[in-house]
PDB file of N, CA and C in Angstrom:
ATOM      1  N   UNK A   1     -21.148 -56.230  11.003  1.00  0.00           N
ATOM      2  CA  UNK A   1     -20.956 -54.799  10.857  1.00  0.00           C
ATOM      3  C   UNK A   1     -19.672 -54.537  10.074  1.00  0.00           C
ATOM      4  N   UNK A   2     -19.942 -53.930   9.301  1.00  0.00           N
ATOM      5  CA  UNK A   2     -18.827 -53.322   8.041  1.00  0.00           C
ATOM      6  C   UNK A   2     -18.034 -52.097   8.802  1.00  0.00           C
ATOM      7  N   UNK A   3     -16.476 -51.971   8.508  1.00  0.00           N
ATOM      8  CA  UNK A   3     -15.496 -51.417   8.964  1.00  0.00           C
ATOM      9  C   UNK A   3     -15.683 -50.153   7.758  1.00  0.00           C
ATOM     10  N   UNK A   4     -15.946 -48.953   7.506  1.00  0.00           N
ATOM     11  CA  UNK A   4     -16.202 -48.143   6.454  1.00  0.00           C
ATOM     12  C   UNK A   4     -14.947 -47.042   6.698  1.00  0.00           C
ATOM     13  N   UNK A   5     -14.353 -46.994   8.321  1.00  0.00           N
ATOM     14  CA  UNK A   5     -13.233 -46.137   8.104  1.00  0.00           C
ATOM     15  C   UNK A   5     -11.948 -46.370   7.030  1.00  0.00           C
ATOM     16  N   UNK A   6     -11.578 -47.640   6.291  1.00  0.00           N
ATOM     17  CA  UNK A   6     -10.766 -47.773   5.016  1.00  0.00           C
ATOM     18  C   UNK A   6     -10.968 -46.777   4.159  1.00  0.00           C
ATOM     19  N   UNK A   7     -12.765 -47.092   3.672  1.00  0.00           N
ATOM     20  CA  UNK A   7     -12.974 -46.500   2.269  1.00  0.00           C
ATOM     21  C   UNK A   7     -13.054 -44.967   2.921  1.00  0.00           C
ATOM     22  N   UNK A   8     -13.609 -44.836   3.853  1.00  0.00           N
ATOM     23  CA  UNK A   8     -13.249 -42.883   3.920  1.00  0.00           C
ATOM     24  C   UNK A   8     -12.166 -42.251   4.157  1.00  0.00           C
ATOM     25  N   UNK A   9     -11.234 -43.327   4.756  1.00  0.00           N
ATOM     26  CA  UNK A   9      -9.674 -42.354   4.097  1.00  0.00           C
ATOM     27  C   UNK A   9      -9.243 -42.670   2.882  1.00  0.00           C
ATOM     28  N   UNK A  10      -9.761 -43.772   2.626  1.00  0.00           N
ATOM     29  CA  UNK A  10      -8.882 -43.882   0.959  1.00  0.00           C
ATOM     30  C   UNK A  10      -9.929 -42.766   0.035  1.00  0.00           C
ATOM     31  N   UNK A  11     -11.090 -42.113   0.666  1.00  0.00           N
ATOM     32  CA  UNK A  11     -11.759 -41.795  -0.409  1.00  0.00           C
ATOM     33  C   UNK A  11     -11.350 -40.395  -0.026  1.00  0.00           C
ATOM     34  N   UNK A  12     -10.408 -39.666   0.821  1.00  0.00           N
ATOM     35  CA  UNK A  12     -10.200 -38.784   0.995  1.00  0.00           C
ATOM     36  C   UNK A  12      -8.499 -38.344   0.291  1.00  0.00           C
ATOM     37  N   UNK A  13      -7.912 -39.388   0.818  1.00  0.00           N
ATOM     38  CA  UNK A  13      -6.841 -39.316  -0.378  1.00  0.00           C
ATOM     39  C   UNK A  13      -7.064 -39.658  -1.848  1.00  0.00           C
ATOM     40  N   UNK A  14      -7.826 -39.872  -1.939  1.00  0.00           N
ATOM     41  CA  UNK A  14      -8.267 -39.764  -3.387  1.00  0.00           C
ATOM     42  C   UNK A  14      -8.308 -38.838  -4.026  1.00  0.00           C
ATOM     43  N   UNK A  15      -9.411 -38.137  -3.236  1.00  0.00           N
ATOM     44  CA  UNK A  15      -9.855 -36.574  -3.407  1.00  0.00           C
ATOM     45  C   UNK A  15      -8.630 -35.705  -3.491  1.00  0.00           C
ATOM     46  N   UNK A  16      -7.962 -35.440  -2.563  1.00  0.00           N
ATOM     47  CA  UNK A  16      -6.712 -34.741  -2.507  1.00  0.00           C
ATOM     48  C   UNK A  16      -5.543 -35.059  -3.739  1.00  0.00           C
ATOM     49  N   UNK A  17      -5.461 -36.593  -4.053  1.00  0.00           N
ATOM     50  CA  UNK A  17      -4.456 -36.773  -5.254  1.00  0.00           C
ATOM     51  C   UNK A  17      -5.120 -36.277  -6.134  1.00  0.00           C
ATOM     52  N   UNK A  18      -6.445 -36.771  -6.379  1.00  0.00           N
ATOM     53  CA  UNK A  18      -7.203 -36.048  -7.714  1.00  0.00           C
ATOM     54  C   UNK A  18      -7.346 -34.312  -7.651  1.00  0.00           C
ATOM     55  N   UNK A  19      -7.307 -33.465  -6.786  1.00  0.00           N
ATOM     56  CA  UNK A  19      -7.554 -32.118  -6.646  1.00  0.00           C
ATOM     57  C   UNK A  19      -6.063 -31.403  -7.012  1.00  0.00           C
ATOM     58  N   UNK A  20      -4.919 -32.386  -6.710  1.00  0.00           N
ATOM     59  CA  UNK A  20      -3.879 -31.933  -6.389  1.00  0.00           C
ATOM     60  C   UNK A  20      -3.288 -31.037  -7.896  1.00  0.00           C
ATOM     61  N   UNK A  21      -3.738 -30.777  -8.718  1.00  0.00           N
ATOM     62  CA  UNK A  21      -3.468 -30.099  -9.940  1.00  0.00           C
ATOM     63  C   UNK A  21      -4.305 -29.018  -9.709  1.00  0.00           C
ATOM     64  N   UNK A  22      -5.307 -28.420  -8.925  1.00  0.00           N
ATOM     65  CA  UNK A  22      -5.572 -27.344  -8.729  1.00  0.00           C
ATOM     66  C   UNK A  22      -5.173 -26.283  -7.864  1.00  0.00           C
ATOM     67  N   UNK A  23      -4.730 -27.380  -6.418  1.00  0.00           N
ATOM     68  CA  UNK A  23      -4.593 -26.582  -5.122  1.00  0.00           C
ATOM     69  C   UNK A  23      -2.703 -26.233  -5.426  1.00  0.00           C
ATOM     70  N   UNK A  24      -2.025 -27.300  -5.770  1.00  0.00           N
ATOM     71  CA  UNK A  24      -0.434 -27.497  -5.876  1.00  0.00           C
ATOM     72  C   UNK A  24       0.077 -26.787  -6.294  1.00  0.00           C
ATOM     73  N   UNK A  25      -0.524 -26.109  -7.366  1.00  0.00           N
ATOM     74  CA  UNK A  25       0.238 -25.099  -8.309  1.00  0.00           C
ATOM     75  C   UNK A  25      -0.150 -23.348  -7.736  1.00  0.00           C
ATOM     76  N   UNK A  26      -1.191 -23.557  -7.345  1.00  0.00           N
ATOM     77  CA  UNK A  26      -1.263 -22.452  -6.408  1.00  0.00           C
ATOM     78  C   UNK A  26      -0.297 -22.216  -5.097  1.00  0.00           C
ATOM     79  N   UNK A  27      -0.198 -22.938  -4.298  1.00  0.00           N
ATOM     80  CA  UNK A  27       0.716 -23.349  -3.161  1.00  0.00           C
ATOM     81  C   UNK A  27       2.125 -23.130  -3.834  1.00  0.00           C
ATOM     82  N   UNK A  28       2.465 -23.682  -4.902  1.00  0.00           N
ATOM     83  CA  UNK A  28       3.907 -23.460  -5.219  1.00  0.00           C
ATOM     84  C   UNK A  28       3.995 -21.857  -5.332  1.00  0.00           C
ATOM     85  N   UNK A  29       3.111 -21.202  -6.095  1.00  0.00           N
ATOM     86  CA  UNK A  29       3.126 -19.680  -5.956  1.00  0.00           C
ATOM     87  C   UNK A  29       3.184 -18.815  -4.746  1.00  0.00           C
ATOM     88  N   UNK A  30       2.632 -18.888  -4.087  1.00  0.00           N
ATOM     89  CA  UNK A  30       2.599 -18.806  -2.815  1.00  0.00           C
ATOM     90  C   UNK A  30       3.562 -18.577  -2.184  1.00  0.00           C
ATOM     91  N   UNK A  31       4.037 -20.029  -2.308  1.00  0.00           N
ATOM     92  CA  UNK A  31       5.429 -20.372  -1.663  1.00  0.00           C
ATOM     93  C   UNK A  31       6.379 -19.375  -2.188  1.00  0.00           C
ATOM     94  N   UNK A  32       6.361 -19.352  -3.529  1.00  0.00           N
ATOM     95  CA  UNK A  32       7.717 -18.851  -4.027  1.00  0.00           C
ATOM     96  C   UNK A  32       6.910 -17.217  -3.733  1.00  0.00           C
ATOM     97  N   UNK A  33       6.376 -16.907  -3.786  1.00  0.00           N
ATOM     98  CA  UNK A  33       6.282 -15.351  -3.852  1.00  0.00           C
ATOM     99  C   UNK A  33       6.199 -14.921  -2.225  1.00  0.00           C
ATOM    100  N   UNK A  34       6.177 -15.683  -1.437  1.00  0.00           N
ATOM    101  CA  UNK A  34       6.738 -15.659   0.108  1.00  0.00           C
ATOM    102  C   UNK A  34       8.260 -15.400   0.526  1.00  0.00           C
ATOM    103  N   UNK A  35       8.644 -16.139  -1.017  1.00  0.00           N
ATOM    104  CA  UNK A  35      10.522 -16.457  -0.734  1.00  0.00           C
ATOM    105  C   UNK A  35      11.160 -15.061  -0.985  1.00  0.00           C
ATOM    106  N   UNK A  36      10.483 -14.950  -2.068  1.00  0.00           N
ATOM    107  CA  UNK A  36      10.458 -13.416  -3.130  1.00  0.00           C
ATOM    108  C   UNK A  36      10.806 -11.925  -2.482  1.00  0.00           C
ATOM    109  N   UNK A  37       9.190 -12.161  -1.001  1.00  0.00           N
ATOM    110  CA  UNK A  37       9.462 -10.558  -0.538  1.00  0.00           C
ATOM    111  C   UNK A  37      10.350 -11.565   0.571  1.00  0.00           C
ATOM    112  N   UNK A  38      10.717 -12.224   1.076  1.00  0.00           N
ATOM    113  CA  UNK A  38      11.623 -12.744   2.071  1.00  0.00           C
ATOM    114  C   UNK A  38      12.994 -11.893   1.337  1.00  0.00           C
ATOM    115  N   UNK A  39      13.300 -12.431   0.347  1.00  0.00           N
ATOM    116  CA  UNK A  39      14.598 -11.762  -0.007  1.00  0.00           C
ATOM    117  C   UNK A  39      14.594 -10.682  -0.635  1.00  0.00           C
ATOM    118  N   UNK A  40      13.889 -10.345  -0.769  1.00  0.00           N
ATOM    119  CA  UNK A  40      13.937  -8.051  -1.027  1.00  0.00           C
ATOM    120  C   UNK A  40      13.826  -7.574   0.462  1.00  0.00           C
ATOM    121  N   UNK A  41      12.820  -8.225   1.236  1.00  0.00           N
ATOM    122  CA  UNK A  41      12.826  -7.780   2.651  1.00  0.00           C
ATOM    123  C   UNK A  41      14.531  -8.145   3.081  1.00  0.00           C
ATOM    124  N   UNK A  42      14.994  -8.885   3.092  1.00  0.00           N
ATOM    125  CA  UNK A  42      16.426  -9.075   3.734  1.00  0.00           C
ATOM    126  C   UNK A  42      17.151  -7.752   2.824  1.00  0.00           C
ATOM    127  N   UNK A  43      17.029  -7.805   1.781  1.00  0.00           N
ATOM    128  CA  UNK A  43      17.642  -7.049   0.623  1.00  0.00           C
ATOM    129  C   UNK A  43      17.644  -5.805   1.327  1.00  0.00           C
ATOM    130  N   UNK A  44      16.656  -5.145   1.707  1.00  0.00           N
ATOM    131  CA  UNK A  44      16.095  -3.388   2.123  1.00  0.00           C
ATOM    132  C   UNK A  44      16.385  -3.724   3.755  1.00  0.00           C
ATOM    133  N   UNK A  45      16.852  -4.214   4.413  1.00  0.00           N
ATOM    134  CA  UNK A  45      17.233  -4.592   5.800  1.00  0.00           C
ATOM    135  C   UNK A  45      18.950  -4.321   5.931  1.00  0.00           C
ATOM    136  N   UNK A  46      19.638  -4.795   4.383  1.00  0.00           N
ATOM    137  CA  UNK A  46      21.170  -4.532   4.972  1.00  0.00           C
ATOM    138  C   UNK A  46      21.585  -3.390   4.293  1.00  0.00           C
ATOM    139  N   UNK A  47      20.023  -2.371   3.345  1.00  0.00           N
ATOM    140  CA  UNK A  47      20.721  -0.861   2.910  1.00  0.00           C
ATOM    141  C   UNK A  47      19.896   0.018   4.107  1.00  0.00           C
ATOM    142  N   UNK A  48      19.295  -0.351   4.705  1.00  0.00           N
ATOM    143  CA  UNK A  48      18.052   0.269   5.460  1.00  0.00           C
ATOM    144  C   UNK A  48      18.854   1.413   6.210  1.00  0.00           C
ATOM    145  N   UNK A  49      19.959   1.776   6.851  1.00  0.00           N
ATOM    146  CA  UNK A  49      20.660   2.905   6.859  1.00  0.00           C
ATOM    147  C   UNK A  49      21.223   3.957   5.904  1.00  0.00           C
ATOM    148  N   UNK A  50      21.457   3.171   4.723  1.00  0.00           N
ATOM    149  CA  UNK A  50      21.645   4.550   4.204  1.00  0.00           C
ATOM    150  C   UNK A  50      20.441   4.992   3.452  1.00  0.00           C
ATOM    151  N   UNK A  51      18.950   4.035   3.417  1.00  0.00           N
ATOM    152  CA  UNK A  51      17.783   4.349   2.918  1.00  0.00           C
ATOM    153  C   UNK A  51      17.494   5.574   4.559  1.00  0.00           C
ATOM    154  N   UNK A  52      17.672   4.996   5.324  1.00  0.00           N
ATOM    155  CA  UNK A  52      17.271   6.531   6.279  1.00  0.00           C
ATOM    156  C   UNK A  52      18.008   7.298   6.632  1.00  0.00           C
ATOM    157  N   UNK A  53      19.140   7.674   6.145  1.00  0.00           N
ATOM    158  CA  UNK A  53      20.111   8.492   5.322  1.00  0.00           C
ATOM    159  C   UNK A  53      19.221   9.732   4.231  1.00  0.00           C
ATOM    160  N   UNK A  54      18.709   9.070   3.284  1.00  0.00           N
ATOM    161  CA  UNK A  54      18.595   9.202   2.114  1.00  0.00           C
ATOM    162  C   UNK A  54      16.782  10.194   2.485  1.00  0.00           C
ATOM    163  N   UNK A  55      15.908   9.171   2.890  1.00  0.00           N
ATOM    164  CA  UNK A  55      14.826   9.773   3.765  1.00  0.00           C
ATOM    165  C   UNK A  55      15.280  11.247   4.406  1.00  0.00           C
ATOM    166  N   UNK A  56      16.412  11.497   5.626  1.00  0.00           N
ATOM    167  CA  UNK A  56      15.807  12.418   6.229  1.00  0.00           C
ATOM    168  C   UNK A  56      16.572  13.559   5.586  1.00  0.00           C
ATOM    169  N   UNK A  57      17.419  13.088   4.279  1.00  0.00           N
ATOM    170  CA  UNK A  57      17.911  14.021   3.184  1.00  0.00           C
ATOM    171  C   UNK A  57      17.296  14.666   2.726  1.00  0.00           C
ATOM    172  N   UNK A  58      15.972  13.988   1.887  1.00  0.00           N
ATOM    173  CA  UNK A  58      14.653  14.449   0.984  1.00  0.00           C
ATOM    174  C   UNK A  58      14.291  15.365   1.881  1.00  0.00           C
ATOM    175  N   UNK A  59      14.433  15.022   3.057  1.00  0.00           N
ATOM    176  CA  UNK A  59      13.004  15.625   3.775  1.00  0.00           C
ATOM    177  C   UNK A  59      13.643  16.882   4.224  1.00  0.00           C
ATOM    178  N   UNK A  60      15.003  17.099   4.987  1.00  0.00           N
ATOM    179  CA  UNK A  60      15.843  18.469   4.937  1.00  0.00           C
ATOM    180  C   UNK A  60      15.437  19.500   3.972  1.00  0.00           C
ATOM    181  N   UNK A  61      15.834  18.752   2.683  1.00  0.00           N
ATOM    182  CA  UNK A  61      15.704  19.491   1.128  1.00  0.00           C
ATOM    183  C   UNK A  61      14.591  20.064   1.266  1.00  0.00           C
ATOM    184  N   UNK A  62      13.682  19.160   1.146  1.00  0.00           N
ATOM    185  CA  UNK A  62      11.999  19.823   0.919  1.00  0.00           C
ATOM    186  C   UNK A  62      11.697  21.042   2.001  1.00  0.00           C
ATOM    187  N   UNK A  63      12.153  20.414   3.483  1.00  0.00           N
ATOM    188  CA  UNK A  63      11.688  21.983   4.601  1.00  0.00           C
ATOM    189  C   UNK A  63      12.832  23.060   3.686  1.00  0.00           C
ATOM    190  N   UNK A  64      13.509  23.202   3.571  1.00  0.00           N
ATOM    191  CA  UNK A  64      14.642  24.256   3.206  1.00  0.00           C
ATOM    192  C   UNK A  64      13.645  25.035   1.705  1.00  0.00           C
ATOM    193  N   UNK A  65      13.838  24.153   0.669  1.00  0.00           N
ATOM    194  CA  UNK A  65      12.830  24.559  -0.407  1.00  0.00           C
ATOM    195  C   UNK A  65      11.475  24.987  -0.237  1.00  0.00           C
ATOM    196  N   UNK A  66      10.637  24.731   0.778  1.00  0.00           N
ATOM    197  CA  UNK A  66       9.554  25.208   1.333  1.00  0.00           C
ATOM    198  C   UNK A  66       9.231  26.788   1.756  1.00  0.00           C
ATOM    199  N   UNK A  67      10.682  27.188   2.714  1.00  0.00           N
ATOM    200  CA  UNK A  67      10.993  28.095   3.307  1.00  0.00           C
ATOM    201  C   UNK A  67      11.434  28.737   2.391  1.00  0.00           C
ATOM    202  N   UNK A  68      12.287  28.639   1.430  1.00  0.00           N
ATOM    203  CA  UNK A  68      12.891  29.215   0.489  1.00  0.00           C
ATOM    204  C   UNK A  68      12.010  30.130  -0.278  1.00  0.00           C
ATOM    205  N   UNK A  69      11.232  28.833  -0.730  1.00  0.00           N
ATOM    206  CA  UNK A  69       9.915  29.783  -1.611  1.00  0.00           C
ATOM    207  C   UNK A  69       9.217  30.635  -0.650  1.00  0.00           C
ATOM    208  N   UNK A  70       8.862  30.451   0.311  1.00  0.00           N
ATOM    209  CA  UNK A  70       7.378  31.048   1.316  1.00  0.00           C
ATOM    210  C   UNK A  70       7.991  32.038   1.523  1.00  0.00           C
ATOM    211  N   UNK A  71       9.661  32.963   1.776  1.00  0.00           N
ATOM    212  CA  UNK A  71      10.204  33.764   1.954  1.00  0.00           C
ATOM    213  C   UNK A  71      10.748  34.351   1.056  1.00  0.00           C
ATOM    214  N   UNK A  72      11.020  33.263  -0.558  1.00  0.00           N
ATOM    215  CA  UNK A  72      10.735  34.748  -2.047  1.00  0.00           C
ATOM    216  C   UNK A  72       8.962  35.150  -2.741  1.00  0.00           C
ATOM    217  N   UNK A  73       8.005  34.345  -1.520  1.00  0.00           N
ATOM    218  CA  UNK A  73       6.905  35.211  -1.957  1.00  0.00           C
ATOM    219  C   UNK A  73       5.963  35.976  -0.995  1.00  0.00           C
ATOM    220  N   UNK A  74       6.701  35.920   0.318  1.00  0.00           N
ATOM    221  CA  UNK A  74       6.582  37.264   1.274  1.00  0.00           C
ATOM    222  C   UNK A  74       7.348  38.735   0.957  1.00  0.00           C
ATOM    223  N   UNK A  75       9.048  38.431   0.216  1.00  0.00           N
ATOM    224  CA  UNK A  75       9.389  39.578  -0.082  1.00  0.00           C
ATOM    225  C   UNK A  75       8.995  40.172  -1.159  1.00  0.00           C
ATOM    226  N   UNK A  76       7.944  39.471  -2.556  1.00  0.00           N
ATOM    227  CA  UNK A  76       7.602  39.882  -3.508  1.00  0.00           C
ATOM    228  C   UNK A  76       6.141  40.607  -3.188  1.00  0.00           C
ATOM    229  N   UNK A  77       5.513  40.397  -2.203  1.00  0.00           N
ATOM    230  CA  UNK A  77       5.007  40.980  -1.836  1.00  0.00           C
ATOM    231  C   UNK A  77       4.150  42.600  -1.299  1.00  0.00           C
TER     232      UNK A  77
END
């Protein structure tokens, strides 16, 4: 009786060294575009106060400008 577990791992690393120009270069992308939002995410984490600063600024502005208008076109009225 023949031992066949050799040739099916060697025929599996085979496969994988030979594939490895399709899957590798994908994976490196991956990788790096993981690293990418990793460090904009850290990036928007140490302004993230004065970004919600800045948020509930807009948003003041806009109710005020809202009211502003809705009350110069009740008195034009």
């Amino acid at each position: 009786m023949k031992h066949y577990s050799k040739t099916f791992f060697g025929s599996i690393v085979a496969f994988v060294l030979g594939t490895s120009c399709c899957w590798l270069s994908s994976m490196t992308i991956w990788f790096g575009g993981a690293a990418l939002v990793g460090i904009i995410g850290s990036f928007f984490e140490n302004i993230q106060i004065l970004l919600l600063i800045l948020g509930v600024g807009f948003g003041i502005t806009t109710v005020f400008l809202y009211f502003k208008k809705s009350n110069a076109n009740t008195k034009t009225e």
